[in-house]
Protein backbone atom coordinates (compact mmCIF):
# COMPACT_ATOMS: atom_id res chain seq x y z
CA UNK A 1 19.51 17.11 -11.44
CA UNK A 2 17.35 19.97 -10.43
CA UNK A 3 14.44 18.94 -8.09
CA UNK A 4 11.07 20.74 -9.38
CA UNK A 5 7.80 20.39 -8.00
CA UNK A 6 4.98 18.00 -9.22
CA UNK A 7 1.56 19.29 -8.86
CA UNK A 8 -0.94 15.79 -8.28
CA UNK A 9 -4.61 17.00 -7.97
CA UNK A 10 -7.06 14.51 -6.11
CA UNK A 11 -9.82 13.49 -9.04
CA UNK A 12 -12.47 13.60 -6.73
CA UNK A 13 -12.17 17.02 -5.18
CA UNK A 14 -10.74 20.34 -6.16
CA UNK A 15 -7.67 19.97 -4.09
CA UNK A 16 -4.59 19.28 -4.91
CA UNK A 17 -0.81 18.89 -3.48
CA UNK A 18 2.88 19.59 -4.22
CA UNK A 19 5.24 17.02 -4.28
CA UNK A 20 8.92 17.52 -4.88
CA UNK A 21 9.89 15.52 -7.81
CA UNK A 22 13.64 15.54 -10.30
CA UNK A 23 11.64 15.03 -13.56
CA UNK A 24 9.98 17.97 -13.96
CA UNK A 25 6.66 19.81 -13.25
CA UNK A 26 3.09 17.91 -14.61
CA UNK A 27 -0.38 19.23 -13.75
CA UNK A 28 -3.09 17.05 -13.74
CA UNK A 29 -6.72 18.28 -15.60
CA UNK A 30 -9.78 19.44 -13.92
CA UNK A 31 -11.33 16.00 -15.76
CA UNK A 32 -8.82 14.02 -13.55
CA UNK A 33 -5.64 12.32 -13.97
CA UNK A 34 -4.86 10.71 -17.02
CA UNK A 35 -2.45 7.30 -17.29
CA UNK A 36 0.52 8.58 -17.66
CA UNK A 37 0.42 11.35 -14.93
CA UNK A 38 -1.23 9.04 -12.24
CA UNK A 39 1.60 6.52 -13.66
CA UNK A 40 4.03 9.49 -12.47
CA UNK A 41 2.28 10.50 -9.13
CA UNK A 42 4.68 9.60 -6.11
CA UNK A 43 1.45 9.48 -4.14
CA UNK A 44 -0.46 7.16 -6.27
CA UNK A 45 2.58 5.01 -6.46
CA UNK A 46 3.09 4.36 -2.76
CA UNK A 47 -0.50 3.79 -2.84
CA UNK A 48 -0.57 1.52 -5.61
CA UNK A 49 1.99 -0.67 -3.51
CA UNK A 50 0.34 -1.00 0.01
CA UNK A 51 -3.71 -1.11 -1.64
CA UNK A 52 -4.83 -4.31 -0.98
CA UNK A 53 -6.92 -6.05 1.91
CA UNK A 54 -4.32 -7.64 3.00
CA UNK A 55 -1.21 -5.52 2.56
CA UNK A 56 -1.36 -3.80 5.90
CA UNK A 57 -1.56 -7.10 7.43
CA UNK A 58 1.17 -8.59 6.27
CA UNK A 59 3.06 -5.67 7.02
CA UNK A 60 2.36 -5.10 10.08
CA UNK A 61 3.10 -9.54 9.96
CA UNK A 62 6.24 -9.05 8.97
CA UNK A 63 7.46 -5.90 10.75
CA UNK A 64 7.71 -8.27 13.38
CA UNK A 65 10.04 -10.41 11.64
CA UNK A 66 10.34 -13.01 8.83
CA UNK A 67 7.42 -15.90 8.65
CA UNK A 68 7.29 -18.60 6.76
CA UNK A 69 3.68 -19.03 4.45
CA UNK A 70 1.65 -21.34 6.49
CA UNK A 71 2.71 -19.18 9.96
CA UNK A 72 1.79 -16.23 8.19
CA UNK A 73 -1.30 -17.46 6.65
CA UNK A 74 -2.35 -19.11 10.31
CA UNK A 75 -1.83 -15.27 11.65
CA UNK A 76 -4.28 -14.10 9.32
CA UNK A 77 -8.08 -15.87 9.08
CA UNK A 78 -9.83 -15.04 6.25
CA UNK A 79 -6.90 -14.44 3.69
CA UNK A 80 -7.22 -17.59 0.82
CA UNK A 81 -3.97 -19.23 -0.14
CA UNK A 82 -4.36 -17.59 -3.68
CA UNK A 83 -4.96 -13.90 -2.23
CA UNK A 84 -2.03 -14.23 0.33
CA UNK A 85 0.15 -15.51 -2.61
CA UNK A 86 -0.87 -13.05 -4.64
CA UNK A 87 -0.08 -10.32 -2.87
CA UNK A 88 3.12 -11.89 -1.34
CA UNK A 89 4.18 -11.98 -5.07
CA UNK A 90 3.46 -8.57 -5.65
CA UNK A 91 4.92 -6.97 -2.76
CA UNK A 92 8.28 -9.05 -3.37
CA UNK A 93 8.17 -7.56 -7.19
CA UNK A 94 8.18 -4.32 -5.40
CA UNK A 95 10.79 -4.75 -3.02
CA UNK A 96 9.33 -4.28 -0.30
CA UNK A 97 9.29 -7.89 0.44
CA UNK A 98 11.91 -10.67 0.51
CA UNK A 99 11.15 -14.76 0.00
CA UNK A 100 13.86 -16.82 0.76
CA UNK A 101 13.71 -20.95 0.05
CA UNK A 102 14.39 -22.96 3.07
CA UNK A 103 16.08 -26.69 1.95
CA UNK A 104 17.03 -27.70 5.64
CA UNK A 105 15.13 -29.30 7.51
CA UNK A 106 12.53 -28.99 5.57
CA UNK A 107 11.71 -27.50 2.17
CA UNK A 108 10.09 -24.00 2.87
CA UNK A 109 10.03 -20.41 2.40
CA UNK A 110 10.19 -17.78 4.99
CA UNK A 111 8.94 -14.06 4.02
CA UNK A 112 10.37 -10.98 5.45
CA UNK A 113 10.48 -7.31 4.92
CA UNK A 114 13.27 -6.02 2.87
CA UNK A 115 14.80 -2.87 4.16
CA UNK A 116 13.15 -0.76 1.72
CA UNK A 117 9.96 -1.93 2.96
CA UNK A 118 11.20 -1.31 6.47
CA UNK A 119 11.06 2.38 5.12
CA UNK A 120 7.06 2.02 4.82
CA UNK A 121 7.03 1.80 8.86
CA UNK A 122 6.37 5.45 9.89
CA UNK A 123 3.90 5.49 6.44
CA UNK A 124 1.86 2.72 8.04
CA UNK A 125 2.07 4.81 11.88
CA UNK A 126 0.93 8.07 10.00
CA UNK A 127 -1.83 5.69 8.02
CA UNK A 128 -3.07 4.47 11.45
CA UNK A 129 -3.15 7.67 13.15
CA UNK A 130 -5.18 9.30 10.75
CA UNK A 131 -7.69 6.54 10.35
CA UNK A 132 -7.95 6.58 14.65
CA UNK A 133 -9.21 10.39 14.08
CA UNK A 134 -11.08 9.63 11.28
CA UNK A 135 -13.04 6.50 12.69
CA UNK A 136 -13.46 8.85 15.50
CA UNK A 137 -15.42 11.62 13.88
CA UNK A 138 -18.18 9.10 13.10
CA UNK A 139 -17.07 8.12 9.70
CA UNK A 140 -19.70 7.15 7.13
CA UNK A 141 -20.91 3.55 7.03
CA UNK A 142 -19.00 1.42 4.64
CA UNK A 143 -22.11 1.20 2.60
CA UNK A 144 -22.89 4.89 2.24
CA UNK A 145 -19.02 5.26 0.68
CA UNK A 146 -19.81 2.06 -1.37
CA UNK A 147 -23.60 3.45 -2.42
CA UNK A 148 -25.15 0.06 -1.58
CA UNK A 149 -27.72 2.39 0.86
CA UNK A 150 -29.52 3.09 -3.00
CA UNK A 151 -33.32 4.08 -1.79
């Protein structure tokens, strides 16, 4: 199959980016992206994977090899058993993460990446690299991008 390009505009700007893709060539509307073309997006995909508080965490958990729940919870304060569950469960219906049940000694589970999350590695270097530069331009306060500064 021919590989054609997919044009995904940002919603909130006036940019937008080429991204090679084998089922044809979508561009979004000036009014932003409707369902089924963010649905299609490769970028809003990948992004719709790793969004999450907690994602990069376990990640970055995990790249270090498999845990089991409570060792990876205990790695993390803050995360609640239903949050951490949560988005174990969703990363292992992506793929990206394996759970395997332990009977011996005792009953458990033990998380790890699977190698298709592996691949999300360099995303998560290039994702840190970029946020070093931008936390070092003096980016805004968290409650200027949240508008909670309202005068």
């Amino acid at each position: 199959m021919a590989t054609t390009v997919y044009v995904c505009s940002n919603p909130f700007t006036s940019r937008h980016f080429e991204v090679p893709c084998s089922f044809g060539v979508l561009s979004m509307s000036k009014q932003g992206a409707s369902h089924f073309e963010r649905e299609q997006c490769p970028v809003y995909a990948a992004i719709q994977v790793i969004e999450g508080r907690w994602k990069p965490m376990i990640f970055r958990r995990l790249g270090d090899g498999a845990l089991g729940f409570g060792e990876l919870r205990r790695t993390m304060p803050g995360v609640t058993i239903k949050v951490l569950r949560q988005h174990l469960r969703q990363l292992e219906a992506d793929g990206v993460v394996a759970r395997s049940v332990l009977y011996k000694p005792a009953l458990g589970v033990r998380y790890r990446l699977t190698q298709h999350g592996q691949t999300l590695g360099p995303v998560f270097e290039t994702l840190w690299a970029w946020g070093r530069l931008h936390l070092g331009r003096g980016a805004p306060a968290q409650s200027v991008r949240n508008g909670s500064d309202k005068v």
